[in-house]
N, C-alpha and C. Protein backbone atom coordinates (compact mmCIF):
# COMPACT_ATOMS: atom_id res chain seq x y z
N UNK A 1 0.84 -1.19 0.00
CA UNK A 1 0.00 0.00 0.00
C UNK A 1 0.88 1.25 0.00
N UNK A 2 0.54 1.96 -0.80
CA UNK A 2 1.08 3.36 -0.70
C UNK A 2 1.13 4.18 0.58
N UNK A 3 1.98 5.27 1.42
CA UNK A 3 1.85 5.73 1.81
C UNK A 3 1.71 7.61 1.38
N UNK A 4 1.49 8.28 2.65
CA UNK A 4 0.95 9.60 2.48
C UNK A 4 2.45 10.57 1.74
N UNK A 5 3.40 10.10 2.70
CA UNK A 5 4.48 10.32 1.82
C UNK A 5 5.07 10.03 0.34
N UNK A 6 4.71 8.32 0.12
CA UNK A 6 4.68 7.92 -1.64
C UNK A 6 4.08 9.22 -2.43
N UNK A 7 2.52 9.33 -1.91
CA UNK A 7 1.84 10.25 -2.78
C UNK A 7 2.03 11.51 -3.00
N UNK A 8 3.20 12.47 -1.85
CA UNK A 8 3.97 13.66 -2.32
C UNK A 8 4.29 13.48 -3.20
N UNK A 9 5.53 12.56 -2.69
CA UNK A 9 6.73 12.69 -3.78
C UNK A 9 6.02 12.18 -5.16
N UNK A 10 5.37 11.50 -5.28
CA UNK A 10 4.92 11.05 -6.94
C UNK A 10 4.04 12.42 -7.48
N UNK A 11 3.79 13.24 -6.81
CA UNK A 11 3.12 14.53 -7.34
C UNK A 11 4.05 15.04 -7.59
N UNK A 12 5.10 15.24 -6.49
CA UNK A 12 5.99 16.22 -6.83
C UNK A 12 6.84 15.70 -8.14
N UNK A 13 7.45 14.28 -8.16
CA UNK A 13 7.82 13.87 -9.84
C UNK A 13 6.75 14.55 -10.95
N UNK A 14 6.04 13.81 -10.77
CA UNK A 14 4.71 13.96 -11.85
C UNK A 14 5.06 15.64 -12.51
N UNK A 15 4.83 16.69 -11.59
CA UNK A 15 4.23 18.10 -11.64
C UNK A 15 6.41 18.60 -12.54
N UNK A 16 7.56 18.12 -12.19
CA UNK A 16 8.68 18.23 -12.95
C UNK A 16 8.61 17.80 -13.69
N UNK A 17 8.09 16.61 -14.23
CA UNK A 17 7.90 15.54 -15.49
C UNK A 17 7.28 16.21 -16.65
N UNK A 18 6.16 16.77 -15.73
CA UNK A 18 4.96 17.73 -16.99
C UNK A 18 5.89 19.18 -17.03
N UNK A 19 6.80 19.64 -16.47
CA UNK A 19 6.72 21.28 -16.54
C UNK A 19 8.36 21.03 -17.55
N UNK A 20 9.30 19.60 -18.06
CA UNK A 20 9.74 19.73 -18.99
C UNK A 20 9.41 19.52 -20.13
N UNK A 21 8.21 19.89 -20.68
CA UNK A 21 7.32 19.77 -21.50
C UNK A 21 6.51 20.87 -21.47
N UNK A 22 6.99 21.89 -20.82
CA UNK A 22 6.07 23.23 -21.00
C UNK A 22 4.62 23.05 -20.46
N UNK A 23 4.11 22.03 -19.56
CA UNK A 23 2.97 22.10 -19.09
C UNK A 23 2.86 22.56 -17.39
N UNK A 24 1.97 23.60 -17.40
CA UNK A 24 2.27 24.22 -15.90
C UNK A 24 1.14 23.61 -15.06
N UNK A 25 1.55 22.70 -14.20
CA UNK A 25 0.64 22.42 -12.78
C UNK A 25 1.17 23.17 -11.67
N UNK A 26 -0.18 23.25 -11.00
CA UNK A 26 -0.12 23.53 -9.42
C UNK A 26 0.43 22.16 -8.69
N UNK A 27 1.07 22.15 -7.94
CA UNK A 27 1.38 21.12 -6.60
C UNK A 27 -0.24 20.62 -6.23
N UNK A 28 -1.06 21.50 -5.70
CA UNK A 28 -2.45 21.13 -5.30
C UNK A 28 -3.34 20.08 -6.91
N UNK A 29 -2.74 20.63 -8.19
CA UNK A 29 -3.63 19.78 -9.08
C UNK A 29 -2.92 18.51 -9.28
N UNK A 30 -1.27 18.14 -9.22
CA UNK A 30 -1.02 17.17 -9.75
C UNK A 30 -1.36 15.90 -7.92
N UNK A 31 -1.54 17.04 -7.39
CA UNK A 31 -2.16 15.94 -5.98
C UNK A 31 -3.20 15.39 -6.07
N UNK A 32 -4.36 16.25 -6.83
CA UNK A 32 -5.59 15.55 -6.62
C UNK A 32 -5.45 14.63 -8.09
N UNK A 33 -4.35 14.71 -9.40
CA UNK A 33 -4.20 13.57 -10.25
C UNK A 33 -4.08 12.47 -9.16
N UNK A 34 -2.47 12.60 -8.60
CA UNK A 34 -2.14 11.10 -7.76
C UNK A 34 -2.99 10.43 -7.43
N UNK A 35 -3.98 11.42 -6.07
CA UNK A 35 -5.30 10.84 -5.50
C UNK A 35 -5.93 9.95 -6.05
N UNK A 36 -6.42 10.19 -7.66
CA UNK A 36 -7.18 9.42 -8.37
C UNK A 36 -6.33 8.27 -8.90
N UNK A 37 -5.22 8.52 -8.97
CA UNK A 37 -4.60 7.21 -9.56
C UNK A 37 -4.22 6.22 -8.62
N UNK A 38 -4.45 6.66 -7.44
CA UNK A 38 -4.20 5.81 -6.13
C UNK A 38 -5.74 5.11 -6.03
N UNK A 39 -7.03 5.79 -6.59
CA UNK A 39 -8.24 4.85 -6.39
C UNK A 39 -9.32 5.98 -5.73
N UNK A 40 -8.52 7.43 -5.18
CA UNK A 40 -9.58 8.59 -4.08
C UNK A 40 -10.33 9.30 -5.16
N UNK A 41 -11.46 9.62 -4.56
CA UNK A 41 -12.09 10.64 -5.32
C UNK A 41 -11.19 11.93 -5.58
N UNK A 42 -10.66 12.33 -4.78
CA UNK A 42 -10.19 13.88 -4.28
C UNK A 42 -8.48 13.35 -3.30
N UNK A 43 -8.11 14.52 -3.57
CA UNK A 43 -6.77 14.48 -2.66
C UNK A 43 -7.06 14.79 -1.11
N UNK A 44 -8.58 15.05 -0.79
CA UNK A 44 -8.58 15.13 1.02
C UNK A 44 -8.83 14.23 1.15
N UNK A 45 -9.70 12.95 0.34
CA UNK A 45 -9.66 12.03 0.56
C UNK A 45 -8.47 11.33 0.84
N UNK A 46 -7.80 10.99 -0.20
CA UNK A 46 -6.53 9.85 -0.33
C UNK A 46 -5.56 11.03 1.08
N UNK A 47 -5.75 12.02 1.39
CA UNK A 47 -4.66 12.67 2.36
C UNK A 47 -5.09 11.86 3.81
N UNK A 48 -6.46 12.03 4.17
CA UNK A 48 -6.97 11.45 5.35
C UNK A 48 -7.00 9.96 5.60
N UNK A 49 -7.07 9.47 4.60
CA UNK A 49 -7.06 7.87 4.89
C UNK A 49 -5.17 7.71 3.97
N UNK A 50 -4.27 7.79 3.56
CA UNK A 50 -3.25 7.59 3.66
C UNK A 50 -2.53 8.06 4.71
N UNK A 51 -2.77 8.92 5.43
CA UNK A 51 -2.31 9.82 6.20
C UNK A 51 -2.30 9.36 7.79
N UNK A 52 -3.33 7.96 7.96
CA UNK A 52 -3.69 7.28 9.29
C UNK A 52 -2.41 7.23 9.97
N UNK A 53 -1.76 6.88 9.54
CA UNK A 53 -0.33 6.83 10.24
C UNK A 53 -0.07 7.51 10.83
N UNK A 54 0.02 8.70 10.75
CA UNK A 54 0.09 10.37 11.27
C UNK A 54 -0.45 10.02 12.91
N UNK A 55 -1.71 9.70 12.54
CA UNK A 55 -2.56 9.75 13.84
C UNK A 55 -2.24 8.48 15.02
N UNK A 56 -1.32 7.52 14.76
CA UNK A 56 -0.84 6.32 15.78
C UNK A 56 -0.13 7.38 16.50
N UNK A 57 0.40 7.00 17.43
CA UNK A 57 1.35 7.42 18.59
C UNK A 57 2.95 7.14 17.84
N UNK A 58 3.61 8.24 17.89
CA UNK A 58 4.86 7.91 17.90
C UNK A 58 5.78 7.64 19.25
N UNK A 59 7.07 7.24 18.65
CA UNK A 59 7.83 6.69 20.19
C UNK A 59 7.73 7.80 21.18
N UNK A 60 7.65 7.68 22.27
CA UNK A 60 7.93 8.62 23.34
C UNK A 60 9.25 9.45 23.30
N UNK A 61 9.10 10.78 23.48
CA UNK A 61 9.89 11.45 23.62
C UNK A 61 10.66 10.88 24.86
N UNK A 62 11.88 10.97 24.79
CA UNK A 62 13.19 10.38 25.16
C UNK A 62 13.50 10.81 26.84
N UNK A 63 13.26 12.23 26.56
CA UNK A 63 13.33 12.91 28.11
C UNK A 63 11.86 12.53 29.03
N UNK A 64 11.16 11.66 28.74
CA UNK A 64 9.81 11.71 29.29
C UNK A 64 9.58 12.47 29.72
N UNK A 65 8.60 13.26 29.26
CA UNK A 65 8.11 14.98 29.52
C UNK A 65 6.66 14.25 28.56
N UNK A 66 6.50 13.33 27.86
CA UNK A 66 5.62 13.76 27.03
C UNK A 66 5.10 14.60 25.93
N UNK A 67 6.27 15.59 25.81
CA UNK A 67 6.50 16.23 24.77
C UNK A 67 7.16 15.69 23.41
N UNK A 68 6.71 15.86 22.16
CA UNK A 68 8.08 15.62 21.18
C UNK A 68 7.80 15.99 20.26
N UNK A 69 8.99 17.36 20.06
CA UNK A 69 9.31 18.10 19.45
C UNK A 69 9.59 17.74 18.19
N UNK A 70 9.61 18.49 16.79
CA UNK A 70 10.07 17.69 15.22
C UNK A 70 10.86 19.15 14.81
N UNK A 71 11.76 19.19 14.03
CA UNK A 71 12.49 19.91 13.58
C UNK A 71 11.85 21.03 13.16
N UNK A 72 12.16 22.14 13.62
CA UNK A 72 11.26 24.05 13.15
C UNK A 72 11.54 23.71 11.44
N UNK A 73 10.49 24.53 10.64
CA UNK A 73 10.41 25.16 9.23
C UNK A 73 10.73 26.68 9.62
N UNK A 74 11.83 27.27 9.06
CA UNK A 74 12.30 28.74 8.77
C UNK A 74 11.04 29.08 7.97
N UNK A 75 10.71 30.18 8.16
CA UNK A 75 9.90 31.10 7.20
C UNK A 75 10.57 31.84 6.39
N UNK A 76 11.41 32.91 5.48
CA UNK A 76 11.76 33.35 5.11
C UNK A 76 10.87 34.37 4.44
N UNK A 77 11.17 35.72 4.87
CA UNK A 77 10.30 36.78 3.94
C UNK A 77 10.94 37.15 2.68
N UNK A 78 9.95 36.87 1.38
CA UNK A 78 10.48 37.33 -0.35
C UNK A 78 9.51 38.43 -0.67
N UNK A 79 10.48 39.05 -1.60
CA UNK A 79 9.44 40.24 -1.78
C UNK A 79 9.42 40.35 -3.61
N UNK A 80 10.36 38.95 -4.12
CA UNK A 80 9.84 38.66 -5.38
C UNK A 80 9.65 37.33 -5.94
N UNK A 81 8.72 37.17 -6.30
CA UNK A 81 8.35 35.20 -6.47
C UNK A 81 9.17 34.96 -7.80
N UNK A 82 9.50 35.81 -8.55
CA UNK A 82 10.52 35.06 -9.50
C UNK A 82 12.15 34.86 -9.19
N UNK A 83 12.53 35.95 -8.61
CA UNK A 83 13.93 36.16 -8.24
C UNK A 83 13.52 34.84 -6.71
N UNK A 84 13.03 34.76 -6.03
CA UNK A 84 13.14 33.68 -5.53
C UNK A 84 13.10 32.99 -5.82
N UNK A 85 12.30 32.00 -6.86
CA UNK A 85 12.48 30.95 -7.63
C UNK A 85 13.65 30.75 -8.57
N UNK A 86 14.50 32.00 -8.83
CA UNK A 86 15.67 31.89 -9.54
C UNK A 86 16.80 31.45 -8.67
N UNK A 87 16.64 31.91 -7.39
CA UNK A 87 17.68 31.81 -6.36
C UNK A 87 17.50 30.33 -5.65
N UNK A 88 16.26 30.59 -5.13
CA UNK A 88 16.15 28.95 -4.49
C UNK A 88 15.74 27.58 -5.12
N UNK A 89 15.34 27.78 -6.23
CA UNK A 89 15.21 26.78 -7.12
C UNK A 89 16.33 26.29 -8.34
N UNK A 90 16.54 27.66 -8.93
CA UNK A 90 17.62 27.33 -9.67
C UNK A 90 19.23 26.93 -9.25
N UNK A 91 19.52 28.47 -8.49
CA UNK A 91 20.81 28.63 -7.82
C UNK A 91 20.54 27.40 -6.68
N UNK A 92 20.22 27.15 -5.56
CA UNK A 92 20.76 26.42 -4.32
C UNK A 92 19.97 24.82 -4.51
N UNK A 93 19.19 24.87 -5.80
CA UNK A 93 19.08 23.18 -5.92
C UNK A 93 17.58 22.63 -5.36
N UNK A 94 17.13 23.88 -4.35
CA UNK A 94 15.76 23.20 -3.74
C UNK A 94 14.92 22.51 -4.90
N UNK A 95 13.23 22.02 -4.44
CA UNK A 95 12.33 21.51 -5.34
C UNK A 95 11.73 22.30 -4.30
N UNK A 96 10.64 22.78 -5.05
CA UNK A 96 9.36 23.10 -4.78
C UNK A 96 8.16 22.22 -4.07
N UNK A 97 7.91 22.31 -3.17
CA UNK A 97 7.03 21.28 -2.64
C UNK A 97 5.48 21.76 -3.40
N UNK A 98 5.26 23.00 -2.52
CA UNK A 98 3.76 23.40 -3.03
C UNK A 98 3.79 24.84 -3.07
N UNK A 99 2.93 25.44 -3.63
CA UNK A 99 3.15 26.73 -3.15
C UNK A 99 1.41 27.33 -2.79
N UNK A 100 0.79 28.23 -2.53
CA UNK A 100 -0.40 29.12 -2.30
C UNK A 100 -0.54 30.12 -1.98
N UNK A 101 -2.31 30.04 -3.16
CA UNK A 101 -1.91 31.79 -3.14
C UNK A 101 -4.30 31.94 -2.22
N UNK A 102 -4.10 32.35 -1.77
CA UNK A 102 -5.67 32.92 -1.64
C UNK A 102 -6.57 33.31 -2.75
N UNK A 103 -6.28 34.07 -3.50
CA UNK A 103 -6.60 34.52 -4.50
C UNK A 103 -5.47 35.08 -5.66
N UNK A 104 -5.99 34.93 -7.17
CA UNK A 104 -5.04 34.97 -7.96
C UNK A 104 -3.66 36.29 -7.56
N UNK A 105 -4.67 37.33 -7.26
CA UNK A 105 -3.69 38.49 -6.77
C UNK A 105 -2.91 38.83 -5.89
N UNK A 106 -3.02 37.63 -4.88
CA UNK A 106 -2.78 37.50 -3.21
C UNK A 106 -1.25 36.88 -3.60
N UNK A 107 -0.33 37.22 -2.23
CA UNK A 107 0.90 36.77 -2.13
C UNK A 107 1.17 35.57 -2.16
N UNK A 108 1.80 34.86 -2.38
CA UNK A 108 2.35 33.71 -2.46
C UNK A 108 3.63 32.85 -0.95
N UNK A 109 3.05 32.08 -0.91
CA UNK A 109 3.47 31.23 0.54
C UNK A 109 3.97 29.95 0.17
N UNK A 110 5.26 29.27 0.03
CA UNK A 110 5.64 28.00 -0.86
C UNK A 110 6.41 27.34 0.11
N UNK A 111 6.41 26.04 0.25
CA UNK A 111 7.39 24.91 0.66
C UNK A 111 8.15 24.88 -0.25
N UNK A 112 9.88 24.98 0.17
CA UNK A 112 10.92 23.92 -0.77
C UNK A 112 11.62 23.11 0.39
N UNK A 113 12.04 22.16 -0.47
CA UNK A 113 13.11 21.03 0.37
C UNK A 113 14.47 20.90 -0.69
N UNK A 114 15.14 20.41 0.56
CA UNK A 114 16.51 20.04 -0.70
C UNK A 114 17.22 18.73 0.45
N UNK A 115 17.23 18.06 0.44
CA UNK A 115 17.85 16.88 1.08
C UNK A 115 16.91 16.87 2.67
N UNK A 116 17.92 16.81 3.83
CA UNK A 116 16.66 17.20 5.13
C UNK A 116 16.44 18.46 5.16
N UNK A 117 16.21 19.51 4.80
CA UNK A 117 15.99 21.28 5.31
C UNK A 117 14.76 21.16 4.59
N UNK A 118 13.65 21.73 5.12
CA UNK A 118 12.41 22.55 4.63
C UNK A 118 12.61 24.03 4.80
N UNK A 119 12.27 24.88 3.85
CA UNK A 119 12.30 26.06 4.25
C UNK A 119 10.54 26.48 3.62
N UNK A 120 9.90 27.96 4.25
CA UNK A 120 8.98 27.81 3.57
C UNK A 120 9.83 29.45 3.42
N UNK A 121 9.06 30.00 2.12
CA UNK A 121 9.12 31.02 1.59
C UNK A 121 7.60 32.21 1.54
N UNK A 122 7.77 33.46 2.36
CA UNK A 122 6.22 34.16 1.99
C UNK A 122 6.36 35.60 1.59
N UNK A 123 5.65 35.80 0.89
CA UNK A 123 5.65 36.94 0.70
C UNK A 123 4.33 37.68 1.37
N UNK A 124 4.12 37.33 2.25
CA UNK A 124 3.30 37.60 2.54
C UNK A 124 3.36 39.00 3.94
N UNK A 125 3.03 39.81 4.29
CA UNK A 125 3.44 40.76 4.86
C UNK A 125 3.43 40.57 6.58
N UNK A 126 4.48 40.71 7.38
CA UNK A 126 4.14 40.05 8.77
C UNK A 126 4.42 38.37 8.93
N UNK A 127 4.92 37.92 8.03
CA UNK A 127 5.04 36.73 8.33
C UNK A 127 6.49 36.14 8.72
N UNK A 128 7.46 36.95 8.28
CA UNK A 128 8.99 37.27 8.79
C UNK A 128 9.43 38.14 8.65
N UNK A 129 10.49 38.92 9.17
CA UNK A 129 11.31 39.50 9.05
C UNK A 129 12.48 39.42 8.05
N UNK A 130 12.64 40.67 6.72
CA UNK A 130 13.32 40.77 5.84
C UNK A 130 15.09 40.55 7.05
N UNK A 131 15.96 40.33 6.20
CA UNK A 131 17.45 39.88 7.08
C UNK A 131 17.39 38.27 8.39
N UNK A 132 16.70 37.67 7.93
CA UNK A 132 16.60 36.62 9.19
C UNK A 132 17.94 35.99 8.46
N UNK A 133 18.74 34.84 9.31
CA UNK A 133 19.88 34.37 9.49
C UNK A 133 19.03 32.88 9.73
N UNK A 134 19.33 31.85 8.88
CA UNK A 134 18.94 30.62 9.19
C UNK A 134 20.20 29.30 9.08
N UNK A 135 20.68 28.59 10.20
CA UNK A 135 21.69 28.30 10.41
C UNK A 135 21.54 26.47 10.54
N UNK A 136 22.38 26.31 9.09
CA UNK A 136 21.65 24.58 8.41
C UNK A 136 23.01 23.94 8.98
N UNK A 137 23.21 22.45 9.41
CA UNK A 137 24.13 21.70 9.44
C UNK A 137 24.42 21.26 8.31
N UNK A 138 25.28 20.76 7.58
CA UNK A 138 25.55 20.56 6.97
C UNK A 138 26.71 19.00 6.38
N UNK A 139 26.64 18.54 5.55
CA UNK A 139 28.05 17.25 5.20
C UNK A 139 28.45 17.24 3.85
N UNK A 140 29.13 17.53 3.65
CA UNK A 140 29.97 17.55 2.27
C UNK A 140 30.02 19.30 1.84
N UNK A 141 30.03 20.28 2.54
CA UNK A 141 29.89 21.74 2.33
C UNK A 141 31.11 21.81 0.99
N UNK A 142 32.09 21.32 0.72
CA UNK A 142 32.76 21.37 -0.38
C UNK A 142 32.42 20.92 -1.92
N UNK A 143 31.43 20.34 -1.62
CA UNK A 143 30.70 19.36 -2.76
C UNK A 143 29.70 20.84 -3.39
N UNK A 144 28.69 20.99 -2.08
CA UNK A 144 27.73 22.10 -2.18
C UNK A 144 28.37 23.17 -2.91
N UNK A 145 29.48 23.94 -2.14
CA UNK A 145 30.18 25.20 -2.90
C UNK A 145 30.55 24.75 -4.36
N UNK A 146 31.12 23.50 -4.53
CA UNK A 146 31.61 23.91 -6.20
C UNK A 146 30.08 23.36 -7.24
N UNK A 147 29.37 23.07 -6.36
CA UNK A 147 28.23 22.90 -7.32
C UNK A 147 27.45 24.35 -7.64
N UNK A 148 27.33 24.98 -6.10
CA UNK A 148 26.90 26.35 -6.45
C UNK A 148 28.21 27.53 -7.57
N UNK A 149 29.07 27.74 -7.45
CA UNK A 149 30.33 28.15 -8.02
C UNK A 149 30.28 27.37 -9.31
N UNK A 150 29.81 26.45 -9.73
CA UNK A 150 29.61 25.79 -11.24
C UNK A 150 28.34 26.61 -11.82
N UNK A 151 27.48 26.84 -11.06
CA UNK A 151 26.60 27.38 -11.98
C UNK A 151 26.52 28.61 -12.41
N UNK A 152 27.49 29.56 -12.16
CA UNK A 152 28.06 30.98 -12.04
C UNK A 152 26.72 31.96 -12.27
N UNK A 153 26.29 31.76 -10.90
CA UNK A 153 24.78 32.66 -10.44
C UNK A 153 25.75 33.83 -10.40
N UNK A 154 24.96 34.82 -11.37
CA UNK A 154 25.73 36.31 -11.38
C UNK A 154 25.56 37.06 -10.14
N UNK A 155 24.72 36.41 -8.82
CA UNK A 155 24.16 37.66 -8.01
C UNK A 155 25.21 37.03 -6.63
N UNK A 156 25.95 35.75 -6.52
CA UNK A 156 26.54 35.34 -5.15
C UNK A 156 27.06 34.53 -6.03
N UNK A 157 28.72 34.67 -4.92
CA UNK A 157 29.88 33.98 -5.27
C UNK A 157 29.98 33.45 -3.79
N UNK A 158 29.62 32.83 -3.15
CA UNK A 158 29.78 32.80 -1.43
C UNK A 158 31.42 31.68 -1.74
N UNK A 159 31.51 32.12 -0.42
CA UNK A 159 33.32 31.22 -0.32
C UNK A 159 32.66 30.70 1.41
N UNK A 160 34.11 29.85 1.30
CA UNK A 160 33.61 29.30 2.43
C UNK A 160 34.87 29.66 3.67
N UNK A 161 34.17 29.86 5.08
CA UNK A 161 34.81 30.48 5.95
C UNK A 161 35.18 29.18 6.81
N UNK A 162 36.68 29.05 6.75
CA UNK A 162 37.34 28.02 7.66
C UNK A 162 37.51 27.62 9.22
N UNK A 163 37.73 29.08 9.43
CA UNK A 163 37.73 29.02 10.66
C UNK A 163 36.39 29.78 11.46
N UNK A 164 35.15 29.28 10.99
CA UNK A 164 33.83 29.80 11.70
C UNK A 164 34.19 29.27 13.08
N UNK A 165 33.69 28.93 14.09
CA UNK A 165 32.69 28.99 15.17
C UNK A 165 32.43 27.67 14.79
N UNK A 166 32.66 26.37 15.30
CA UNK A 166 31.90 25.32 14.85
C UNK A 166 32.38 24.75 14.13
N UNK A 167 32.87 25.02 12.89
CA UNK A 167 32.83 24.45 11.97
C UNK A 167 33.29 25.20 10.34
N UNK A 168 33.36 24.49 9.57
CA UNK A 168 33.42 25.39 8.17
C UNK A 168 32.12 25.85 7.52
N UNK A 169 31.95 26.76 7.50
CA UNK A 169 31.38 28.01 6.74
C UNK A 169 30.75 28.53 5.64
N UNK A 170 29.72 27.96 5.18
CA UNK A 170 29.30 28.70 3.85
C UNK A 170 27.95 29.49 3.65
N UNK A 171 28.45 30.91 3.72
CA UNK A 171 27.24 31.32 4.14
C UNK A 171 26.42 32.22 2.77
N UNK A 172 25.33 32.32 2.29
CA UNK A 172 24.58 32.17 1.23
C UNK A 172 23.66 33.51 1.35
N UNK A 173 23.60 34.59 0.82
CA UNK A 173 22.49 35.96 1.21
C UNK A 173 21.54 35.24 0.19
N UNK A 174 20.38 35.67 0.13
CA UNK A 174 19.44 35.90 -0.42
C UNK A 174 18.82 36.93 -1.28
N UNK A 175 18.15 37.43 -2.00
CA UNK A 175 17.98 38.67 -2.84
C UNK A 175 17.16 39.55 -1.86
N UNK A 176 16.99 38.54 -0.84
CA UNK A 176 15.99 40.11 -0.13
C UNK A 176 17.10 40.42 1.27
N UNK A 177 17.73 39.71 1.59
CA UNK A 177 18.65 40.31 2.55
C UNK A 177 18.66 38.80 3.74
N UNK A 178 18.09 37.58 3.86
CA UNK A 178 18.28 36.63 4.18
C UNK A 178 19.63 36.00 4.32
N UNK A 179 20.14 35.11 4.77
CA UNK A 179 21.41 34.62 5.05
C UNK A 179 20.97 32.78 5.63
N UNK A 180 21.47 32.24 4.57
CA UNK A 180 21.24 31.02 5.21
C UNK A 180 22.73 30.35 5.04
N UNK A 181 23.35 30.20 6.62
CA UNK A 181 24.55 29.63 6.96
C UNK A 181 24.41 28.09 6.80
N UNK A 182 25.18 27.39 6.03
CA UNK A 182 25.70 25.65 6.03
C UNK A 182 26.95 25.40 7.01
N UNK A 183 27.10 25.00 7.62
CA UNK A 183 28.07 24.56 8.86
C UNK A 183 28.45 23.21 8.45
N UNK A 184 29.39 22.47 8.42
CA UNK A 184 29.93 21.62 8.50
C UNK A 184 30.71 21.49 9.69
N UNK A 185 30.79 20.51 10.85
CA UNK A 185 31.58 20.87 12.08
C UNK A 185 33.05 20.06 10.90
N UNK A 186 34.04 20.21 12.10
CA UNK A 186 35.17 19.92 12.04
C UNK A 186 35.37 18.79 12.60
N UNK A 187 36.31 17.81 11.80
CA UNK A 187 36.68 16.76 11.79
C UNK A 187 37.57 16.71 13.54
């Protein structure tokens, strides 16, 4: 049986598959395709009943407190949906998870991922602060730099700082004034 996760990621293939072919989906339409090809009427369907899993108990948090915590999503404030999509999609490698808008004219609010990091992106007003500093761990930060440095993004040349605090250093601005640091500790 499929899970709730299978059915992302096969949207999210699906919706790259169609857009090298010049066909533009929403994240929300190639979901409710999957849905149907999984057997659901609708994607709230196939979300709620693939999704049961969600609702079991996971392991107990470790400190028994009863609490358990899952890794924060950064918000990041953009104040242009293309130059962000040039930067975080093209330049640093993310995929697009989903994006939404309220209405056609309304700002835009998007998930990307790129290995473990979610970041979400908004343009939406009040929802972050332009200059936030978001500070990623990182493994192979030498791999990352000459892949970014291969694609000779005219707007950042970032180098990497050796002797950070921690670790080695590669720290990345954004077009709106953002900073997202990669750390690699030291061997």
């Amino acid at each position: 049986m499929r899970s709730f996760s299978d059915a992302k990621l096969i949207a999210r293939s699906l919706r790259e598959a169609i857009a090298t072919r010049q066909i533009d989906l929403s994240h929300s339409e190639t979901l409710e395709i999957v849905a149907r090809q999984f057997g659901y009427a609708d994607w709230n369907t196939a979300s709620s009943r693939l999704n049961a899993d969600r609702d079991q108990p996971g392991p107990a948090p470790a400190d028994g407190s009863g609490i358990g915590l899952e890794a924060g999503i950064p918000i990041l404030r953009i104040f242009d949906l293309e130059k962000a999509r040039e930067f975080y999609l093209d330049f640093l490698g993310f995929t697009m998870d989903w994006d939404h808008r309220f209405a056609p004219n309304s700002p835009t609010y998007m998930q990307i991922s790129r290995s473990g990091l979610t970041l979400h992106l908004s343009e939406h007003h009040g929802d972050a602060s332009p200059g936030a500093t978001v500070f990623v761990r990182i493994e192979g930060v030498d791999v990352f730099h000459a892949e970014l440095i291969g694609k000779d993004y005219a707007y950042s040349k970032p180098g990497i700082q050796d002797d950070a605090p921690g670790g080695r250093l590669l720290e990345v601005p954004d077009p709106f004034g953002n900073r997202i640091r990669f750390s690699e500790a030291r061997d």
